[in-house]
PDB file of N, CA and C in Angstrom:
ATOM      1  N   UNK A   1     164.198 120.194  90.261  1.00  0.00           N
ATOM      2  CA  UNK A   1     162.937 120.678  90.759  1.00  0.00           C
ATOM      3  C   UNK A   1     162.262 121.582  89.721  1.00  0.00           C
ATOM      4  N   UNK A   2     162.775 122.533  89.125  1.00  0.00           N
ATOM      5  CA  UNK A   2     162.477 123.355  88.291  1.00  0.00           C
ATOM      6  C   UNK A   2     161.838 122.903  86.528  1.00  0.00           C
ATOM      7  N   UNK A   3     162.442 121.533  86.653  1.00  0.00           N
ATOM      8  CA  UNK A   3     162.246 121.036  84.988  1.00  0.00           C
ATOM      9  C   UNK A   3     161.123 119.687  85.724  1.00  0.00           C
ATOM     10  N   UNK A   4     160.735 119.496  86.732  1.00  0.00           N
ATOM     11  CA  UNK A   4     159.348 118.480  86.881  1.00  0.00           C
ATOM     12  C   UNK A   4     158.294 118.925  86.764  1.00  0.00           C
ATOM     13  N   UNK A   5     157.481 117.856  86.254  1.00  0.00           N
ATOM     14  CA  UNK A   5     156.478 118.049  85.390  1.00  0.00           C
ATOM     15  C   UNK A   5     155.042 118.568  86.387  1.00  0.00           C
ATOM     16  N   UNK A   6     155.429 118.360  87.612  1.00  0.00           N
ATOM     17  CA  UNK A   6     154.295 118.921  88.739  1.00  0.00           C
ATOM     18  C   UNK A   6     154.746 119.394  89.765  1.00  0.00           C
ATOM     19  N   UNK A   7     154.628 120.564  90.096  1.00  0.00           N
ATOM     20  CA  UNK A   7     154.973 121.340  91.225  1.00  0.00           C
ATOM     21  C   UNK A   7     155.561 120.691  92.106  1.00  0.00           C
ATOM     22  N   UNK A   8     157.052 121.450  92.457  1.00  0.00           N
ATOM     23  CA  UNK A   8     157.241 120.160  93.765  1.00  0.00           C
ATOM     24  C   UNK A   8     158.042 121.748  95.176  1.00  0.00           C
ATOM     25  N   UNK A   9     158.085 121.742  96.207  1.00  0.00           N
ATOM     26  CA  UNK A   9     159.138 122.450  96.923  1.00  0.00           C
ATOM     27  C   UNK A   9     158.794 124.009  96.441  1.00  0.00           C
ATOM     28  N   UNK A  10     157.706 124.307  96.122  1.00  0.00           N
ATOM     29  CA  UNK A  10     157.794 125.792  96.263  1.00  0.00           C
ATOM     30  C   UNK A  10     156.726 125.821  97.917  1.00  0.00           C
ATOM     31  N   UNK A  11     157.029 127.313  98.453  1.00  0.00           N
ATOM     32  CA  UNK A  11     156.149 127.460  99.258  1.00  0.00           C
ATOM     33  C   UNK A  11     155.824 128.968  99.170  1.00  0.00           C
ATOM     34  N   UNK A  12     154.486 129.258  99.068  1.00  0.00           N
ATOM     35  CA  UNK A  12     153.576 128.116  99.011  1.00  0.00           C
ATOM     36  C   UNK A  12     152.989 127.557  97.645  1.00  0.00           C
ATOM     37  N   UNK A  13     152.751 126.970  97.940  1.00  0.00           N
ATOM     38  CA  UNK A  13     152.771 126.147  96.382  1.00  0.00           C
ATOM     39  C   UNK A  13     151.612 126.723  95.472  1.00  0.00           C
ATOM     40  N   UNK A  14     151.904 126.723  93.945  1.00  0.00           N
ATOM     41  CA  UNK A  14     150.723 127.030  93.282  1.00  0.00           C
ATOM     42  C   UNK A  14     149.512 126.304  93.089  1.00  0.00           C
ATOM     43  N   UNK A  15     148.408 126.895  92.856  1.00  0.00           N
ATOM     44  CA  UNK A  15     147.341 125.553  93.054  1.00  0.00           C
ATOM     45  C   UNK A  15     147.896 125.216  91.785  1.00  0.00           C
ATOM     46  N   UNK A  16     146.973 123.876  91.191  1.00  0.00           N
ATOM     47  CA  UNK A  16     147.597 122.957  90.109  1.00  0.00           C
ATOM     48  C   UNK A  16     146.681 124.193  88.808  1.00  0.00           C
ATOM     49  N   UNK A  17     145.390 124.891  88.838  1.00  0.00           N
ATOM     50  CA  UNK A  17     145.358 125.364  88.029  1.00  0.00           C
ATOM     51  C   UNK A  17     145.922 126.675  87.921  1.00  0.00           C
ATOM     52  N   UNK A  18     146.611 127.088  88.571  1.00  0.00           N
ATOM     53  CA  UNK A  18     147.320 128.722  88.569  1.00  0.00           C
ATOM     54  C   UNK A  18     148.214 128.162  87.998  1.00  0.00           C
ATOM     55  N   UNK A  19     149.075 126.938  88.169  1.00  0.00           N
ATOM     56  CA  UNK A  19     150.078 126.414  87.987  1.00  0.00           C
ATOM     57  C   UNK A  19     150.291 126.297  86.144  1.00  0.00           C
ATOM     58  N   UNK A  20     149.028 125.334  85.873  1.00  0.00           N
ATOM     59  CA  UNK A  20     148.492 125.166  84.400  1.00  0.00           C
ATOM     60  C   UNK A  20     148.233 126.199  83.381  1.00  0.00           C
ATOM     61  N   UNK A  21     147.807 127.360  84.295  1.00  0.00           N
ATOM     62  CA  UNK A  21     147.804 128.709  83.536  1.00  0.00           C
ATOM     63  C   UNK A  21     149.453 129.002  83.018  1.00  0.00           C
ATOM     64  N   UNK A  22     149.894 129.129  83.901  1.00  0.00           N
ATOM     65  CA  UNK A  22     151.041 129.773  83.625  1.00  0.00           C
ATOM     66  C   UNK A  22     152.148 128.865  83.139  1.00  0.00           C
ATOM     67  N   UNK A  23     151.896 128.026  82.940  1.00  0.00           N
ATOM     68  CA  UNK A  23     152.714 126.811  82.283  1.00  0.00           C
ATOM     69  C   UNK A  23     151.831 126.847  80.935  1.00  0.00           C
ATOM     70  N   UNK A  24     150.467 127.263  80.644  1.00  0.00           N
ATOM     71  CA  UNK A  24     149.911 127.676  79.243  1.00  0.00           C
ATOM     72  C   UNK A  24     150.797 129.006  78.648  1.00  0.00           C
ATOM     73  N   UNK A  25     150.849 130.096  79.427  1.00  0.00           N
ATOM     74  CA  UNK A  25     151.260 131.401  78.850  1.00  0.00           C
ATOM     75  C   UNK A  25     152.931 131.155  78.363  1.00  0.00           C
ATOM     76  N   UNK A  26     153.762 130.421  79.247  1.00  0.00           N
ATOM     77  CA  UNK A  26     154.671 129.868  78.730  1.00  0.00           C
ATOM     78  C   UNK A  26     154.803 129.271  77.246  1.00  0.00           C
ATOM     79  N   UNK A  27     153.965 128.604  76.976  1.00  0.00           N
ATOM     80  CA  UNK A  27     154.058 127.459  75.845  1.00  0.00           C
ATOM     81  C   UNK A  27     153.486 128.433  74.687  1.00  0.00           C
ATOM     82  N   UNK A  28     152.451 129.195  75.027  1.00  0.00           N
ATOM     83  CA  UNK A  28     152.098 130.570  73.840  1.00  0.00           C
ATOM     84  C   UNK A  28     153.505 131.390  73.313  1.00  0.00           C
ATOM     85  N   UNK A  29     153.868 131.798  74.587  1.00  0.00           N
ATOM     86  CA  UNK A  29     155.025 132.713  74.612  1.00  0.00           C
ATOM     87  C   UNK A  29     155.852 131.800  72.987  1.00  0.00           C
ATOM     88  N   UNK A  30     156.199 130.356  73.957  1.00  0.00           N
ATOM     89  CA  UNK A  30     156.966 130.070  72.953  1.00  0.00           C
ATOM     90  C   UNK A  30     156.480 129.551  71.575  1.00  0.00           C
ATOM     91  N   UNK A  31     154.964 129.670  70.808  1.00  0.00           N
ATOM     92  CA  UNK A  31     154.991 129.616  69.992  1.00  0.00           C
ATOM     93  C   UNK A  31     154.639 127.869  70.191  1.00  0.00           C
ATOM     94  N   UNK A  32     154.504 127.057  70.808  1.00  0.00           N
ATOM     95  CA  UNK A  32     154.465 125.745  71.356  1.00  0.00           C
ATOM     96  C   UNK A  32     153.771 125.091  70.066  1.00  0.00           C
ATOM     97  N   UNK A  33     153.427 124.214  69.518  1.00  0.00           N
ATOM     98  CA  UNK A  33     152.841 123.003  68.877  1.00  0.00           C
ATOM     99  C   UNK A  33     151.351 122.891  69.536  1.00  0.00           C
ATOM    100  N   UNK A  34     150.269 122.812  68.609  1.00  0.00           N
ATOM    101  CA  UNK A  34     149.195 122.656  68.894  1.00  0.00           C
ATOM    102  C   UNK A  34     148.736 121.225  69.622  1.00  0.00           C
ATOM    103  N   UNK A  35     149.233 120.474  69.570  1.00  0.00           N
ATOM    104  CA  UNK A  35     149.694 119.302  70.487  1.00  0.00           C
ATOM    105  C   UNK A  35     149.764 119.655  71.646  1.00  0.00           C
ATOM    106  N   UNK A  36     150.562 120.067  71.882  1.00  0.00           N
ATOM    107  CA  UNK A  36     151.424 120.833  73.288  1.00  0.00           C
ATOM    108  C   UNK A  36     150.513 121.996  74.161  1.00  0.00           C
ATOM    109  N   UNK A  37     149.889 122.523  73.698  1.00  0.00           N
ATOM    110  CA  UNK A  37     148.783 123.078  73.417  1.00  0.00           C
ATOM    111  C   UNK A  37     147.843 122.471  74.283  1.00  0.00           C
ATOM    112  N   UNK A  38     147.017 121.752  73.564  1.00  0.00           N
ATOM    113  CA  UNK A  38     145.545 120.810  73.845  1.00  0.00           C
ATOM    114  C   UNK A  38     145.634 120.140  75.184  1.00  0.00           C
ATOM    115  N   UNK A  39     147.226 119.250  75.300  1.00  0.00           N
ATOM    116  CA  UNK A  39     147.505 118.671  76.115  1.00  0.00           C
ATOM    117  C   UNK A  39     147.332 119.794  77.626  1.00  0.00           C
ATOM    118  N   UNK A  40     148.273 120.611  77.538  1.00  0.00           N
ATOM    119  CA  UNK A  40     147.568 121.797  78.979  1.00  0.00           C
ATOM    120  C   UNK A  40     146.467 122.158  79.088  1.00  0.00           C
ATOM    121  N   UNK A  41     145.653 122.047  77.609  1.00  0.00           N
ATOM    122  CA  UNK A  41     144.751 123.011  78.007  1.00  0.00           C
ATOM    123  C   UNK A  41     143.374 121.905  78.746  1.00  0.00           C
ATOM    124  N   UNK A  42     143.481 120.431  78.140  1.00  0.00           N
ATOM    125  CA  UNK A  42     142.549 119.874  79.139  1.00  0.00           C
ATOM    126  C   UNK A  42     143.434 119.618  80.585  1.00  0.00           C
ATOM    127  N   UNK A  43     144.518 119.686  80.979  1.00  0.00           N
ATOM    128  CA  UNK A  43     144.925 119.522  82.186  1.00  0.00           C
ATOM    129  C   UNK A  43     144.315 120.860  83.005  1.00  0.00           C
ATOM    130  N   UNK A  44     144.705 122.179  82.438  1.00  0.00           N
ATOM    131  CA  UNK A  44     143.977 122.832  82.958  1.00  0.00           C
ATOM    132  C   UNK A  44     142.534 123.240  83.183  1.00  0.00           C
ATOM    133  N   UNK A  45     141.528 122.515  82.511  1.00  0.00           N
ATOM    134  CA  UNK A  45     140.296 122.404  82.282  1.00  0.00           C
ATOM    135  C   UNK A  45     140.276 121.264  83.511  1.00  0.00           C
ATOM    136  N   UNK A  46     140.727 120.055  83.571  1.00  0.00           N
ATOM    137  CA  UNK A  46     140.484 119.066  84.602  1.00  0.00           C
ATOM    138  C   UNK A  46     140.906 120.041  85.930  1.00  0.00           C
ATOM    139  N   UNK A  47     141.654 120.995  86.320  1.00  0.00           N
ATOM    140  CA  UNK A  47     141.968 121.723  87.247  1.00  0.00           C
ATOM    141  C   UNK A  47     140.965 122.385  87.875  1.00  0.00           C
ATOM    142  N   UNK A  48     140.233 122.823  86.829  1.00  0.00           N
ATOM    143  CA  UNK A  48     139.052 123.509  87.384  1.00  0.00           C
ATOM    144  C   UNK A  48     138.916 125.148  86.462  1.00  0.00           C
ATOM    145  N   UNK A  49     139.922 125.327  85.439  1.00  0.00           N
ATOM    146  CA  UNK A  49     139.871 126.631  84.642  1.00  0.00           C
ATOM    147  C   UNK A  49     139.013 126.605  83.696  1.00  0.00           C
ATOM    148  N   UNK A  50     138.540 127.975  83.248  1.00  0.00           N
ATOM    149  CA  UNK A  50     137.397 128.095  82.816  1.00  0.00           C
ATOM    150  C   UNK A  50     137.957 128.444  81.027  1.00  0.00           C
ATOM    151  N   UNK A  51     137.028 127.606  80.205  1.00  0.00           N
ATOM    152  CA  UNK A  51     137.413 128.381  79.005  1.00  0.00           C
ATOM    153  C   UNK A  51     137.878 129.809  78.520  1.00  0.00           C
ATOM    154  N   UNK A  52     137.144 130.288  79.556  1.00  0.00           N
ATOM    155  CA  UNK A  52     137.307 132.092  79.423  1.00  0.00           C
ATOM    156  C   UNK A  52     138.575 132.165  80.208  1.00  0.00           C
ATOM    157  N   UNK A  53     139.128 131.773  81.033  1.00  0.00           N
ATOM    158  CA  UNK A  53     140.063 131.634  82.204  1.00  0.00           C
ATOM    159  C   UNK A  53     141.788 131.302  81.236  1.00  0.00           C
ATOM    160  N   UNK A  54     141.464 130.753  80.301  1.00  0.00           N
ATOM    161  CA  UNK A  54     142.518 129.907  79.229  1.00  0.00           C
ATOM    162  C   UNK A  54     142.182 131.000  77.850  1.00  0.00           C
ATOM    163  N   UNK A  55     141.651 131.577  77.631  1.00  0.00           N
ATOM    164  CA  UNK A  55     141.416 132.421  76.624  1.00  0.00           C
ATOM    165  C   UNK A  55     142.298 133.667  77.080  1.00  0.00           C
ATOM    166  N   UNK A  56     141.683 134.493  78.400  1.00  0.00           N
ATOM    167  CA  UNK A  56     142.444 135.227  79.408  1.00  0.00           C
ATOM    168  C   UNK A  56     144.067 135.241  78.938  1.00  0.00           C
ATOM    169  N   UNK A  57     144.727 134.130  79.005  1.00  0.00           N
ATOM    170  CA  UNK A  57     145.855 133.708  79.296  1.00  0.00           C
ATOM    171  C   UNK A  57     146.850 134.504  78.051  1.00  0.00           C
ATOM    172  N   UNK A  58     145.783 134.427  76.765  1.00  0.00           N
ATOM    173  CA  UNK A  58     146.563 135.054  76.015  1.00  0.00           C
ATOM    174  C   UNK A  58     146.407 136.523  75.843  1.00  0.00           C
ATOM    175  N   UNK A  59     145.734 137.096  76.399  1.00  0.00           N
ATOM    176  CA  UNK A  59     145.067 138.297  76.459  1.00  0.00           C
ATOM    177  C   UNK A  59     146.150 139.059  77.357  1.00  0.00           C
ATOM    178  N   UNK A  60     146.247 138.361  78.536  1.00  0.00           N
ATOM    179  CA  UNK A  60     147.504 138.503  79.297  1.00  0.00           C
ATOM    180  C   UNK A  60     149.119 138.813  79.155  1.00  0.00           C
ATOM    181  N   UNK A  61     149.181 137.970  78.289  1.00  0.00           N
ATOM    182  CA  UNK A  61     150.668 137.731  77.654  1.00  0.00           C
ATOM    183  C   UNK A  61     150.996 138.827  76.229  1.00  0.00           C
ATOM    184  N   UNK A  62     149.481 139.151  75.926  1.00  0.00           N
ATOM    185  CA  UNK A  62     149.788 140.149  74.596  1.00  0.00           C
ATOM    186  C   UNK A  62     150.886 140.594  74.500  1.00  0.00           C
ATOM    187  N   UNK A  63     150.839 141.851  75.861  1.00  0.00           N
ATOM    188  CA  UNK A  63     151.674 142.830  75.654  1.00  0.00           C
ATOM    189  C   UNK A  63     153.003 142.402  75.417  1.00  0.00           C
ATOM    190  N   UNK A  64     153.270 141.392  75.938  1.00  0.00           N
ATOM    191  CA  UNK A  64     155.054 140.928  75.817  1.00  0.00           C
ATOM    192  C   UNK A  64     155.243 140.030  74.598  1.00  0.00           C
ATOM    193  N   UNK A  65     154.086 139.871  74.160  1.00  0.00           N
ATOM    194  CA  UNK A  65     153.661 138.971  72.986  1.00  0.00           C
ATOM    195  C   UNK A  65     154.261 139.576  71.549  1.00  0.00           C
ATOM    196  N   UNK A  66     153.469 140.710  71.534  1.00  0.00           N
ATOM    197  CA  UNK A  66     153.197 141.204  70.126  1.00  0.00           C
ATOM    198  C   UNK A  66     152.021 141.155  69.467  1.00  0.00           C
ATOM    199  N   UNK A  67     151.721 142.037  68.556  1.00  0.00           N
ATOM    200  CA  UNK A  67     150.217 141.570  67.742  1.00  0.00           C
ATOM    201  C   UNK A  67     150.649 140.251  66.593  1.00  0.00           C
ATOM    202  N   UNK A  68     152.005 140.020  66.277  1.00  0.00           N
ATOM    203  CA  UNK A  68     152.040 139.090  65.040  1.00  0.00           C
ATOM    204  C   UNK A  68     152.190 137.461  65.909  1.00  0.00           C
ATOM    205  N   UNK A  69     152.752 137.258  66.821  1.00  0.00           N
ATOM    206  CA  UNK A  69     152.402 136.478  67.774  1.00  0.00           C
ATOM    207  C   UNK A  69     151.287 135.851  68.450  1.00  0.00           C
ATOM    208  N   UNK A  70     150.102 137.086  68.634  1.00  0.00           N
ATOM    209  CA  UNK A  70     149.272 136.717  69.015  1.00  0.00           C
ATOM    210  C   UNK A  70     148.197 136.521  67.900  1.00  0.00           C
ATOM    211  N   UNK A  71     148.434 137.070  67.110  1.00  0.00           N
ATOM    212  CA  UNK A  71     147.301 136.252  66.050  1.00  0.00           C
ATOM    213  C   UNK A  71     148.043 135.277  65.591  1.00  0.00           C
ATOM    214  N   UNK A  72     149.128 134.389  64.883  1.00  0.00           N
ATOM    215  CA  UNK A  72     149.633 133.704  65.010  1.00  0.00           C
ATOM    216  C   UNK A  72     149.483 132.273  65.987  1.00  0.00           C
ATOM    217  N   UNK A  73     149.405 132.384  67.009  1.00  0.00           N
ATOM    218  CA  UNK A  73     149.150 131.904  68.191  1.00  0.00           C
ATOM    219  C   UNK A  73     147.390 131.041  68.583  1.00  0.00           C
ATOM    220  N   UNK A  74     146.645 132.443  68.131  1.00  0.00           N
ATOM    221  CA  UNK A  74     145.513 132.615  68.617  1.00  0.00           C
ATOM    222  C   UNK A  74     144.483 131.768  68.268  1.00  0.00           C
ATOM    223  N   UNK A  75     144.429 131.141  66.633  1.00  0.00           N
ATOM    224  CA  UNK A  75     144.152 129.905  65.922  1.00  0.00           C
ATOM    225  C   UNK A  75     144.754 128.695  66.757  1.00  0.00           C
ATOM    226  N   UNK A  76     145.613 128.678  67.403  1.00  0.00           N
ATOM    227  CA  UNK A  76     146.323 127.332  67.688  1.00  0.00           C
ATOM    228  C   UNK A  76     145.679 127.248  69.044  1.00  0.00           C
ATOM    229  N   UNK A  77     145.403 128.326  69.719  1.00  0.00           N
ATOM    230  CA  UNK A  77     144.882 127.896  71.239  1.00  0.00           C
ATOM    231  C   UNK A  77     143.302 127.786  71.018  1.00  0.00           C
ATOM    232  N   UNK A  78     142.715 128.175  69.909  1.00  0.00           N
ATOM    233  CA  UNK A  78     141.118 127.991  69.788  1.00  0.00           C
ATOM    234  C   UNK A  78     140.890 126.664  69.491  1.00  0.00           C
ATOM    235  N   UNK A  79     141.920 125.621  68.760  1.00  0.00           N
ATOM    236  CA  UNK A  79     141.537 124.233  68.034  1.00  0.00           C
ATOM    237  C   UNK A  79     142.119 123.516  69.273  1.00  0.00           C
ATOM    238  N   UNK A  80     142.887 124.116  70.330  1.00  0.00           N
ATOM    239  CA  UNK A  80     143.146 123.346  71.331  1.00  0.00           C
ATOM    240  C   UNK A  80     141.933 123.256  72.199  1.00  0.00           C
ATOM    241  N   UNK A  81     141.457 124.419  71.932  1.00  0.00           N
ATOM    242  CA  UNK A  81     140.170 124.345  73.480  1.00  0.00           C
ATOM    243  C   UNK A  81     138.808 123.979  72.467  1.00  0.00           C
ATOM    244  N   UNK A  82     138.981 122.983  71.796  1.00  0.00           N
ATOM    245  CA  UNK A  82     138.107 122.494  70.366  1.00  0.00           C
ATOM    246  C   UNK A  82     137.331 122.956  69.835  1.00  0.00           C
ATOM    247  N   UNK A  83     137.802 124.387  69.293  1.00  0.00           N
ATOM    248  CA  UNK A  83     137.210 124.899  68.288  1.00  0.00           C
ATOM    249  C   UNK A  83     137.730 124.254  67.187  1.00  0.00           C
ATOM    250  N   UNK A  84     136.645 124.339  66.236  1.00  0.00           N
ATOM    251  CA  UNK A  84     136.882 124.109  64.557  1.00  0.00           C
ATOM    252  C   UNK A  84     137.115 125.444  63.796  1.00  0.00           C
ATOM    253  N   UNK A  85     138.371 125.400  63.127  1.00  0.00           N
ATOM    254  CA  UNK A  85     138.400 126.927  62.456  1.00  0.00           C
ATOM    255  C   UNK A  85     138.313 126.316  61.134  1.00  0.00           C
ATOM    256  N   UNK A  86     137.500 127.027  60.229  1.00  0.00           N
ATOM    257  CA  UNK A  86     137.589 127.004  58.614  1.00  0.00           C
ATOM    258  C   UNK A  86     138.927 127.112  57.913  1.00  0.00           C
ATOM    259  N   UNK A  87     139.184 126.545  56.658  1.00  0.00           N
ATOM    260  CA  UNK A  87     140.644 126.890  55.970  1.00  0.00           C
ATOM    261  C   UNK A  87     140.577 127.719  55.680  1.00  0.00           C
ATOM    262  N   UNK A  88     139.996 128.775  55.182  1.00  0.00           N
ATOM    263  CA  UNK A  88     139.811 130.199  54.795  1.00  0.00           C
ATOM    264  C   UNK A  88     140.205 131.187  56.294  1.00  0.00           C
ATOM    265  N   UNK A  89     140.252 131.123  56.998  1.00  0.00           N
ATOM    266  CA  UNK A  89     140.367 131.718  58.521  1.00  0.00           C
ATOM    267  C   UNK A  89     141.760 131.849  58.740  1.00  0.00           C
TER     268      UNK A  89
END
């Protein structure tokens, strides 16, 4: 139950985008693949979360984050939610 890929047996259950959030802050936490990345972040966009809502997410997680983490990080969740960053950046 715990390792499927969509909510199953909690009560009460998370909506699918609270769900997507926090299955994003997860994948930051771990430093995840920009792949891995993109892929939540339009699932959570089809959910109904707001760009600012997925930006949030890391803003959230800072503190347990770190500052070298989160800038680190912070490039990889902007080209997921399709930003273009310069090579100089």
């Amino acid at each position: 139950m715990v390792l499927a890929t969509e909510p199953t047996g909690l009560v009460p259950p998370l909506s699918p985008k609270l769900d997507l959030l926090i299955r994003l802050g997860a994948l930051l936490a771990l430093g995840a693949a920009t792949t891995s990345l993109r892929a939540t972040v339009d699932r959570a966009l089809k959910a109904g979360a707001t760009e600012s809502e997925i930006a949030d997410v890391l803003v959230a997680i800072a503190p347990a984050l770190g500052g070298a983490r989160v800038v680190s990080t912070a490039p990889r969740l902007a080209i997921a939610l399709g930003y273009e960053l310069d090579a100089d950046e």
